[in-house]
Each structure stands twice: as C-alpha cells, then as structure tokens.
PDB file of N, CA and C in Angstrom:
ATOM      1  N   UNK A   1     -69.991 -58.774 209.393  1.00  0.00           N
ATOM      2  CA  UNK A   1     -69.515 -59.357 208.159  1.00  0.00           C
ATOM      3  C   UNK A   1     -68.790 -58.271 207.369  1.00  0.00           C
ATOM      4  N   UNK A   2     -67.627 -58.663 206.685  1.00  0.00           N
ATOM      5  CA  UNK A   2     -67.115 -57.722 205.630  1.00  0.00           C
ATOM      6  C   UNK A   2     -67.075 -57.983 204.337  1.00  0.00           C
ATOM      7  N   UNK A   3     -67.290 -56.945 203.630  1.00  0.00           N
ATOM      8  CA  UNK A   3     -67.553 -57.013 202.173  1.00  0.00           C
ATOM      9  C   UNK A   3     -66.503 -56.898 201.596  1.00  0.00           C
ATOM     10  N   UNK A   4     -65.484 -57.176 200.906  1.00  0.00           N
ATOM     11  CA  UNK A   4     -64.070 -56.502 200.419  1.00  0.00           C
ATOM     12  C   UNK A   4     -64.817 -56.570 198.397  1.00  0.00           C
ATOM     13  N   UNK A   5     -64.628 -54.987 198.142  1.00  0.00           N
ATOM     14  CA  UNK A   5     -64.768 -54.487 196.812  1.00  0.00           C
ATOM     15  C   UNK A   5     -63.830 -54.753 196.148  1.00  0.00           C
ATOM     16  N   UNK A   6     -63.474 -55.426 194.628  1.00  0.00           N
ATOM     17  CA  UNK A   6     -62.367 -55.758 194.563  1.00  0.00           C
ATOM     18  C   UNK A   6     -62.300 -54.830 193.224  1.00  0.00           C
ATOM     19  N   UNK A   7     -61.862 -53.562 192.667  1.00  0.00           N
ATOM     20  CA  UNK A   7     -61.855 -52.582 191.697  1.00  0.00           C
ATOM     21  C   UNK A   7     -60.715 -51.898 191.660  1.00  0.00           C
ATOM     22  N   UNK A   8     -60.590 -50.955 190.260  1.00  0.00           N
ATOM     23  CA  UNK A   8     -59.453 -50.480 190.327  1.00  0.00           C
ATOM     24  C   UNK A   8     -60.484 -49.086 190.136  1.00  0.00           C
ATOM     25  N   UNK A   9     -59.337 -48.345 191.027  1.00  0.00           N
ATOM     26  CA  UNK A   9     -59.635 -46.935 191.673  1.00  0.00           C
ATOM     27  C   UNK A   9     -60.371 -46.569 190.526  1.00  0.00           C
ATOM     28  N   UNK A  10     -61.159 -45.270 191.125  1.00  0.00           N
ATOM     29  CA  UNK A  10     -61.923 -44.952 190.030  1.00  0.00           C
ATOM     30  C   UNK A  10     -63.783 -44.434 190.591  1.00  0.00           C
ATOM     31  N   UNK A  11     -64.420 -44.524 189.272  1.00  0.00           N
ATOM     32  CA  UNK A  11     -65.784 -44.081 189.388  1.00  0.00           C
ATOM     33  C   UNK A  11     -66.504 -45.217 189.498  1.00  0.00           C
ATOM     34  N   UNK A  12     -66.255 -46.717 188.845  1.00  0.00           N
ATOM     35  CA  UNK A  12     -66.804 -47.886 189.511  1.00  0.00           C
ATOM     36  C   UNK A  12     -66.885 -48.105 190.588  1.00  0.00           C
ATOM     37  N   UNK A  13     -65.669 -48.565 191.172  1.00  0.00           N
ATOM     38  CA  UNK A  13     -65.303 -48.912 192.357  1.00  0.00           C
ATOM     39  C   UNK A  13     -66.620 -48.261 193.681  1.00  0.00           C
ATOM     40  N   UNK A  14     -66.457 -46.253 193.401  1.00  0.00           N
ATOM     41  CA  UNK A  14     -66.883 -45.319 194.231  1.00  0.00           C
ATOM     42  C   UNK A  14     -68.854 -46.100 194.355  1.00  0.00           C
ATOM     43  N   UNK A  15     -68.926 -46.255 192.686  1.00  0.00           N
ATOM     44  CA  UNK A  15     -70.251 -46.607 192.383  1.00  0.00           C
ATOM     45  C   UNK A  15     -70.890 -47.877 193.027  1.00  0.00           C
ATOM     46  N   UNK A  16     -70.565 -48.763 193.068  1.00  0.00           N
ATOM     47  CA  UNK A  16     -70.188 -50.122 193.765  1.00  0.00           C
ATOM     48  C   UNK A  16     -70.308 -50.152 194.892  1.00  0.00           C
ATOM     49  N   UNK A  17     -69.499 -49.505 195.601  1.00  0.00           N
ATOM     50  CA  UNK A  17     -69.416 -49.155 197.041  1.00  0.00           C
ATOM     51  C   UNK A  17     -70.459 -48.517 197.459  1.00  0.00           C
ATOM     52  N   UNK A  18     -70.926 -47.578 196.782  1.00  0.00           N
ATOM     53  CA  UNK A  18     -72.091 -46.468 196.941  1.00  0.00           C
ATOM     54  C   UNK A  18     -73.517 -47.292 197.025  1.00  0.00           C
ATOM     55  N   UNK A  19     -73.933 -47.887 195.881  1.00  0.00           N
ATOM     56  CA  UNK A  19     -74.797 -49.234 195.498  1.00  0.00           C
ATOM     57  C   UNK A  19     -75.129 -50.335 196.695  1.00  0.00           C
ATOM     58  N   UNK A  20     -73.871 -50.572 197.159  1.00  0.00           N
ATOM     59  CA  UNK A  20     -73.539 -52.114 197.865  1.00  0.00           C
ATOM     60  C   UNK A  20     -74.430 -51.543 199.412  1.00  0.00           C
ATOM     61  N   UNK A  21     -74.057 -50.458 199.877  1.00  0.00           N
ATOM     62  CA  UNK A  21     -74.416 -49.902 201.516  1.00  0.00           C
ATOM     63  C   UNK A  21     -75.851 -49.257 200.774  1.00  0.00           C
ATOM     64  N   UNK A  22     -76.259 -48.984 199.948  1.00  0.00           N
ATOM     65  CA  UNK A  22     -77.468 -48.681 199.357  1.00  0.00           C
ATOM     66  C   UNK A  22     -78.379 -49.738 199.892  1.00  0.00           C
ATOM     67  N   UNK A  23     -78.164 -50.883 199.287  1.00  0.00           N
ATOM     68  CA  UNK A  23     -78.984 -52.114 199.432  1.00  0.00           C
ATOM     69  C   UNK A  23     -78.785 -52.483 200.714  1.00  0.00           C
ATOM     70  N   UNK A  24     -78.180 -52.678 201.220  1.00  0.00           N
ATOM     71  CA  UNK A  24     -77.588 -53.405 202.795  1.00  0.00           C
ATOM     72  C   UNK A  24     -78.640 -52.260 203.677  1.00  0.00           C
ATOM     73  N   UNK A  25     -78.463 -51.195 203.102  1.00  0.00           N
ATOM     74  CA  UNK A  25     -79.401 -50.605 204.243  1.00  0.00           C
ATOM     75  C   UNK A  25     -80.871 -50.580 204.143  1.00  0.00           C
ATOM     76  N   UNK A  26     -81.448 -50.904 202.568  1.00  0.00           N
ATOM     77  CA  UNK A  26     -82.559 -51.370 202.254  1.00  0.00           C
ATOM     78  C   UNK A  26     -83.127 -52.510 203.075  1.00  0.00           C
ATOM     79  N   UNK A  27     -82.010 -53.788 202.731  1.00  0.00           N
ATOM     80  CA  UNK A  27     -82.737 -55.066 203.572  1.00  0.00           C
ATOM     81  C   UNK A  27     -82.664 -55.361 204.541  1.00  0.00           C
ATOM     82  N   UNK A  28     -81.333 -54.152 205.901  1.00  0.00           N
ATOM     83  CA  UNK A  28     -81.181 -53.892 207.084  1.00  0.00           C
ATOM     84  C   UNK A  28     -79.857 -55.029 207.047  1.00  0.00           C
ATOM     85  N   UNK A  29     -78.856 -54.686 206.063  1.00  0.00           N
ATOM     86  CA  UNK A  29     -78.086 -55.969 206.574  1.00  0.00           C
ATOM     87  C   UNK A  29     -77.229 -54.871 206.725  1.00  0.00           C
ATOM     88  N   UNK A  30     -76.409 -55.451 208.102  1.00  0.00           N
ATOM     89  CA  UNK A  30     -74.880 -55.093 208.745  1.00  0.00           C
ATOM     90  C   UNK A  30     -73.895 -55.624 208.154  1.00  0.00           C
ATOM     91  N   UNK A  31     -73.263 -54.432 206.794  1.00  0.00           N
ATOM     92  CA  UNK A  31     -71.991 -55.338 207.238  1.00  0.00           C
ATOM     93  C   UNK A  31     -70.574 -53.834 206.802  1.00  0.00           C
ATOM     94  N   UNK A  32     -69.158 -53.945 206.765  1.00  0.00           N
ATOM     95  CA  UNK A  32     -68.751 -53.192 206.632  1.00  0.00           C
ATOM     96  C   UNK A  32     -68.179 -53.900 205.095  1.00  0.00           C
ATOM     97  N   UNK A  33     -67.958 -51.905 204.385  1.00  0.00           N
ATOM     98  CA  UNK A  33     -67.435 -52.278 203.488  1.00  0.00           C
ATOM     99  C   UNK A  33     -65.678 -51.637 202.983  1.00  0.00           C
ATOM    100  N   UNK A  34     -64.980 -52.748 202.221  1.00  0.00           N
ATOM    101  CA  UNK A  34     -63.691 -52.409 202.190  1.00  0.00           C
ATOM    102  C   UNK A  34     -63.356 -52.426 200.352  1.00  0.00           C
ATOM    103  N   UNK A  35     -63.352 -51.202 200.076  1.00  0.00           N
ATOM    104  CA  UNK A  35     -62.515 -51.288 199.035  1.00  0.00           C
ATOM    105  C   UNK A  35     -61.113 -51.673 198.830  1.00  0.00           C
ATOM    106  N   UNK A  36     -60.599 -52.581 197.683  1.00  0.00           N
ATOM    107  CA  UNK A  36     -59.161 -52.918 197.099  1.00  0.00           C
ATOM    108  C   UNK A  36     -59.092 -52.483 196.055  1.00  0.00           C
ATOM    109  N   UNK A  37     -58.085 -51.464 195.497  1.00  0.00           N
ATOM    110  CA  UNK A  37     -57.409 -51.293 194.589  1.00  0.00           C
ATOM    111  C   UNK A  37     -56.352 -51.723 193.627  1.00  0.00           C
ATOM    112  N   UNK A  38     -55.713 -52.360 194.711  1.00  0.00           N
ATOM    113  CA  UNK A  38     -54.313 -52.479 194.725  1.00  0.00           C
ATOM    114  C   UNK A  38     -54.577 -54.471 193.578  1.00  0.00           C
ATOM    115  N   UNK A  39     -53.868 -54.066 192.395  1.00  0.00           N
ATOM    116  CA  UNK A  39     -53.172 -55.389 192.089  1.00  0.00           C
ATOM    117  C   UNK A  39     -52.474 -56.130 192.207  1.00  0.00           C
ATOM    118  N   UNK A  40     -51.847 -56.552 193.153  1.00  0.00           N
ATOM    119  CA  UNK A  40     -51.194 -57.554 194.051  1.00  0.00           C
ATOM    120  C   UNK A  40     -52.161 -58.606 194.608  1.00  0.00           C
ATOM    121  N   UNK A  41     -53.081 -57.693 195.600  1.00  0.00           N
ATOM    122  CA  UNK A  41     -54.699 -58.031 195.964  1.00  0.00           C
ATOM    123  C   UNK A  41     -55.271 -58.753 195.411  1.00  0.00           C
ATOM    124  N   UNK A  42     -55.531 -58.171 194.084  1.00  0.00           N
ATOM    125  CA  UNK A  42     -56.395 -59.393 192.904  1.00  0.00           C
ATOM    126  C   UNK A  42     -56.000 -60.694 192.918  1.00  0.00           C
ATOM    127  N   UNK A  43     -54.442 -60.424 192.733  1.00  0.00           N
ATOM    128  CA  UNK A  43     -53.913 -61.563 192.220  1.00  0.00           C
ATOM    129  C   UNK A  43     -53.889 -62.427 193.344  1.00  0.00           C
ATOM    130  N   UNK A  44     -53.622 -62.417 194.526  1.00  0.00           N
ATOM    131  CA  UNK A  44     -53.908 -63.266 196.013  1.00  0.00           C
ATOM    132  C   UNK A  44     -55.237 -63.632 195.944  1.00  0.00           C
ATOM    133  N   UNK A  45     -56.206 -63.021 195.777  1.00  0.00           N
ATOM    134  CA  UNK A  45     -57.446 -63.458 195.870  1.00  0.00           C
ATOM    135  C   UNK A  45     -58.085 -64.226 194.651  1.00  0.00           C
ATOM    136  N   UNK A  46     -56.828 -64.394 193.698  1.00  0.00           N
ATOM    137  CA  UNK A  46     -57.376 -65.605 192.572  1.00  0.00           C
ATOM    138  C   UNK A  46     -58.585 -64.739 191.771  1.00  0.00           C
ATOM    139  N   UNK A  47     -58.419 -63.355 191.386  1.00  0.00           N
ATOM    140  CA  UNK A  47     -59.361 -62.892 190.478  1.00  0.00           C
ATOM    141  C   UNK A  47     -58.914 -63.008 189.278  1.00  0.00           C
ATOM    142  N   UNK A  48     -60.084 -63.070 188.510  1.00  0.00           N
ATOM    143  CA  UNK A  48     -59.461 -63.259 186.842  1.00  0.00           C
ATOM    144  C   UNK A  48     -60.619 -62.357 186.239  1.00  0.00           C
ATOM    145  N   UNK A  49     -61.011 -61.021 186.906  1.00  0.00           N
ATOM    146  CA  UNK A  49     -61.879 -59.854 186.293  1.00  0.00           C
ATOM    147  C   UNK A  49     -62.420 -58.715 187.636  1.00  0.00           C
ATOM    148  N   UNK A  50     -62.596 -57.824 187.528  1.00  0.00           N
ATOM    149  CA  UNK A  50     -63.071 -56.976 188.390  1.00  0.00           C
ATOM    150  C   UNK A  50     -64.004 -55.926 187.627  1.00  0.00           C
ATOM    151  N   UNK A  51     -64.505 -55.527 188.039  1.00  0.00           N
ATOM    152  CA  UNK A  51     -64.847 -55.243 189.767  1.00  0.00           C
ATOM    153  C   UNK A  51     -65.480 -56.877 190.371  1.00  0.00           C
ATOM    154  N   UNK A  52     -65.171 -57.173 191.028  1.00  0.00           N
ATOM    155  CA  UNK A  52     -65.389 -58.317 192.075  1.00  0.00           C
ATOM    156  C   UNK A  52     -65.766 -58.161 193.504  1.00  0.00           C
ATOM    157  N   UNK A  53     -66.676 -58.918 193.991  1.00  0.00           N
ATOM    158  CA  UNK A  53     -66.776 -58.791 195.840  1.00  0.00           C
ATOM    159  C   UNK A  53     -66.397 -59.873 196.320  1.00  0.00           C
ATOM    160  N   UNK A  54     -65.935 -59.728 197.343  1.00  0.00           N
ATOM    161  CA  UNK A  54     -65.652 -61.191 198.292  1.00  0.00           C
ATOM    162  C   UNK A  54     -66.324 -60.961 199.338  1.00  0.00           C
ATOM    163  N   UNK A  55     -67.237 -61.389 199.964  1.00  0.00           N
ATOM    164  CA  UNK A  55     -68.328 -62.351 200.941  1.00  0.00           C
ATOM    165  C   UNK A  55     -67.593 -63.686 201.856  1.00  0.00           C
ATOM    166  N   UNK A  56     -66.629 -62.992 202.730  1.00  0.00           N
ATOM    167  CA  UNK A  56     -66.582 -64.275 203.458  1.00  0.00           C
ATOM    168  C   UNK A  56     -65.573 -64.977 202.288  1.00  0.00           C
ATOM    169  N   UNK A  57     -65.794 -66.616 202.122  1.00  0.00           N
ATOM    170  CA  UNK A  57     -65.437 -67.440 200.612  1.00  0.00           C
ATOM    171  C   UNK A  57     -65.757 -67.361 199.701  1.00  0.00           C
ATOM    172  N   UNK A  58     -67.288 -66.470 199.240  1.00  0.00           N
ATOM    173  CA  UNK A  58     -68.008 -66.386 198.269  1.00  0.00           C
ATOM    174  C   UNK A  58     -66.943 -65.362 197.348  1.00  0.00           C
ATOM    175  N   UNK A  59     -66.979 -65.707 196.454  1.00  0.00           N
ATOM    176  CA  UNK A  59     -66.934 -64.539 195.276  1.00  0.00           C
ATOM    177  C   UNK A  59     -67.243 -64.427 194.747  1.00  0.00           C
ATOM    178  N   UNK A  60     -67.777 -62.919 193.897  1.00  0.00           N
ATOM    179  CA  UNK A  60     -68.286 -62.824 193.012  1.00  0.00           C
ATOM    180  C   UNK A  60     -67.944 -61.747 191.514  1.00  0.00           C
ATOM    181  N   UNK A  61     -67.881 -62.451 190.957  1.00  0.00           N
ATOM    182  CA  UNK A  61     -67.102 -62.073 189.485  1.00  0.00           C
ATOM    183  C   UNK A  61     -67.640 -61.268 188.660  1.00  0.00           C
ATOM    184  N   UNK A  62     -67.230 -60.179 188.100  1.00  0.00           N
ATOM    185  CA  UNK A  62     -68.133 -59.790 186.750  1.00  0.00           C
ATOM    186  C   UNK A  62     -67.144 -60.235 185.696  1.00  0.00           C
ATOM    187  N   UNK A  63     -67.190 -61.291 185.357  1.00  0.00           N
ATOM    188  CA  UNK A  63     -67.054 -62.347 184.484  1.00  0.00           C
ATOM    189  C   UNK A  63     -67.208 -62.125 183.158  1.00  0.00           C
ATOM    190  N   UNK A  64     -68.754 -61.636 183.070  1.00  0.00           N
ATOM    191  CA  UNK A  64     -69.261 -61.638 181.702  1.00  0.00           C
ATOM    192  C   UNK A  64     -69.712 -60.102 181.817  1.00  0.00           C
ATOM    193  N   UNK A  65     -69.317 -59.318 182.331  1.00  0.00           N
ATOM    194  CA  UNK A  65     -69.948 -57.987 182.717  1.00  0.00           C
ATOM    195  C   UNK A  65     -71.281 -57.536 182.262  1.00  0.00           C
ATOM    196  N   UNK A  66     -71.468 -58.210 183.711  1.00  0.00           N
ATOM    197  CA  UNK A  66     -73.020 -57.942 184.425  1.00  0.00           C
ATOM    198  C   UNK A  66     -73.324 -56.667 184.608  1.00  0.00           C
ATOM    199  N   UNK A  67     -74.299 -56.018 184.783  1.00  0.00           N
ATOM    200  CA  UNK A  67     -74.445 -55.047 185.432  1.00  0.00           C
ATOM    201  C   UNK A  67     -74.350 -54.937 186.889  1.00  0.00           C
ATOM    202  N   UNK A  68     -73.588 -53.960 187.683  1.00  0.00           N
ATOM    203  CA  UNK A  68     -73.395 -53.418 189.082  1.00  0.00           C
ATOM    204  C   UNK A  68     -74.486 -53.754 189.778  1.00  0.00           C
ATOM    205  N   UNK A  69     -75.993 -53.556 189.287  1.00  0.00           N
ATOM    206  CA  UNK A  69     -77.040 -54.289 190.298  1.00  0.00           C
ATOM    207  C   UNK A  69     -77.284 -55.782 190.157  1.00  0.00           C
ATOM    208  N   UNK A  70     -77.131 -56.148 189.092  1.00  0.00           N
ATOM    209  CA  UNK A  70     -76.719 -57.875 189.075  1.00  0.00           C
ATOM    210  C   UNK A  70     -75.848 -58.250 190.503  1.00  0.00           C
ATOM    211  N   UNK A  71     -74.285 -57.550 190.430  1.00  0.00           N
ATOM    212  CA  UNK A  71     -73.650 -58.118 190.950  1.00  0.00           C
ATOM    213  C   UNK A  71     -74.063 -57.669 192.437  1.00  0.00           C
ATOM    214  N   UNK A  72     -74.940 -56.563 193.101  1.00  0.00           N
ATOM    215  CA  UNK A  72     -75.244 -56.233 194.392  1.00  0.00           C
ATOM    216  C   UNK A  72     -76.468 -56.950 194.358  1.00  0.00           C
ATOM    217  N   UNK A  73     -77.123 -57.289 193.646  1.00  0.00           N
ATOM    218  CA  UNK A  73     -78.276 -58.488 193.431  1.00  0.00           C
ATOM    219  C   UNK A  73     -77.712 -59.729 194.233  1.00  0.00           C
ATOM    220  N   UNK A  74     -76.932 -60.441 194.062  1.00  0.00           N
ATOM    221  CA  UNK A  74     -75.930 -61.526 194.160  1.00  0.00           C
ATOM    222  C   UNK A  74     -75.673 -61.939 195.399  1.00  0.00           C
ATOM    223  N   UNK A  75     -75.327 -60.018 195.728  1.00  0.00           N
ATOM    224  CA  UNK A  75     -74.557 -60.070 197.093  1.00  0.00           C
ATOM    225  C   UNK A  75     -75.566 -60.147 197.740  1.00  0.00           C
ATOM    226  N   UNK A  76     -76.246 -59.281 197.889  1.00  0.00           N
ATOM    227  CA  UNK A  76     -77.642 -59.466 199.157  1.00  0.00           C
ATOM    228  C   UNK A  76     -78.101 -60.879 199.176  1.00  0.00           C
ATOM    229  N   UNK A  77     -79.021 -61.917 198.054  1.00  0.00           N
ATOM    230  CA  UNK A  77     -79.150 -62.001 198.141  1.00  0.00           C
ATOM    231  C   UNK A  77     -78.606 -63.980 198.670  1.00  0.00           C
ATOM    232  N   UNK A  78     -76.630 -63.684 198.442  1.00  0.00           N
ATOM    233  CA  UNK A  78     -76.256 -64.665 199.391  1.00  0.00           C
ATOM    234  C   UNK A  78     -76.045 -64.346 200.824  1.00  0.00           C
ATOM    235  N   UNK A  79     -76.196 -63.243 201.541  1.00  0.00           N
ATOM    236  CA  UNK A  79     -76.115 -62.904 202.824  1.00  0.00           C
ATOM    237  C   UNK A  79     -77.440 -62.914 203.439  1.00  0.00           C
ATOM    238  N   UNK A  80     -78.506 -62.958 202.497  1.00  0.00           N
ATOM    239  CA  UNK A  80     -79.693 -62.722 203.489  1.00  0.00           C
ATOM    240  C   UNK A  80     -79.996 -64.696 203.544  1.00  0.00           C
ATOM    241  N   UNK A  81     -79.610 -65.415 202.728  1.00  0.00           N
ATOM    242  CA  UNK A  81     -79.606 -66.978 202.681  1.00  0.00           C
ATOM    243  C   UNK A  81     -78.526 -67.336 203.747  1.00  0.00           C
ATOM    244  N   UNK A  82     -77.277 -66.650 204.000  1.00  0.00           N
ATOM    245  CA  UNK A  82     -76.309 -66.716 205.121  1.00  0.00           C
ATOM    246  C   UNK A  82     -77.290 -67.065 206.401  1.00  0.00           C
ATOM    247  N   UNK A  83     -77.964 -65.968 206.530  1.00  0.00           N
ATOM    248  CA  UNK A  83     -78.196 -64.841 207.677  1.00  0.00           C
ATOM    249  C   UNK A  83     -79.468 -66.160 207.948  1.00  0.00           C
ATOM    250  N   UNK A  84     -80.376 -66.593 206.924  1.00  0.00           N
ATOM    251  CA  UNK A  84     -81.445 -67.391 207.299  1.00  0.00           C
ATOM    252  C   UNK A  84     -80.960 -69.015 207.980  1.00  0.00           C
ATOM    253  N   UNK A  85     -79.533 -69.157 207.384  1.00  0.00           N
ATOM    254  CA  UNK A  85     -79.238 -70.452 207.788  1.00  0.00           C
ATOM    255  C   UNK A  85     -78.475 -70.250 209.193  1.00  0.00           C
ATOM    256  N   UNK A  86     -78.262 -69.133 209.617  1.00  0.00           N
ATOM    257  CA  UNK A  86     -77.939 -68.979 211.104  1.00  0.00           C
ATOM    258  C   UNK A  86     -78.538 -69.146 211.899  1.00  0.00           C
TER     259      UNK A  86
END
C-alpha cells in the first residue's frame, strides 16, 4: 500500500513522514511512504488544506487543524479496518 503525504516542503511534512512509519511500524503495517510538495499535486488531488494523506481513495484532511497524531491516528486506524476486511 502507498501512503502519498500531501505538504509543503518543510519541517511538517519531514515530521509527518517521520510520525506516519513511526506508527506503521508500531502496528506492523507495510506500507511505503511518498511525500508531495509540489502544488499542482494538491490541486489534482482536490485538496482544499494540507498537510493531507491519501490512502488509496481515502483522504485525509487537516481541515480544522488537528493535530499530526490525530491525523496518523486516522491513518492507521483506516488501514488496520482495510487490512481486517481482507
């Protein structure tokens, strides 16, 4: 599975990324991760805030800016519900 980070360059983004394979290796989930920078990107992928992840179709927004473990909260815990319905 791939994770695509959706941030603009920076100390988030690094943080995020850092966080995201943090947890994944906590709950043993495989997956790779891809940072985006680039705003063109955003805008194809229909974002309207970042830092953002995309999961497959899932996305997930910091919308109302959540905190970074909210949003790796989120992520795990729609991949490990993925992973159970497989």
């Amino acid at each position: 599975m791939n994770i695509e980070v959706y941030s603009v360059k920076g100390f988030t983004a690094n943080l995020l990324k850092t966080k995201l394979q943090e947890a994944f290796d906590k709950n043993k989930i495989t997956c790779s991760i891809c940072l985006i920078n680039n705003l063109d990107r955003f805008l194809e992928a229909g974002l309207s805030s970042v830092p953002a992840l995309r999961i497959g179709n899932k996305i997930i927004e910091n919308i109302t800016e959540m905190e970074l473990d909210e949003m790796i909260r989120k992520a795990v815990d729609f991949i490990l519900e993925e992973e159970k319905r497989k």
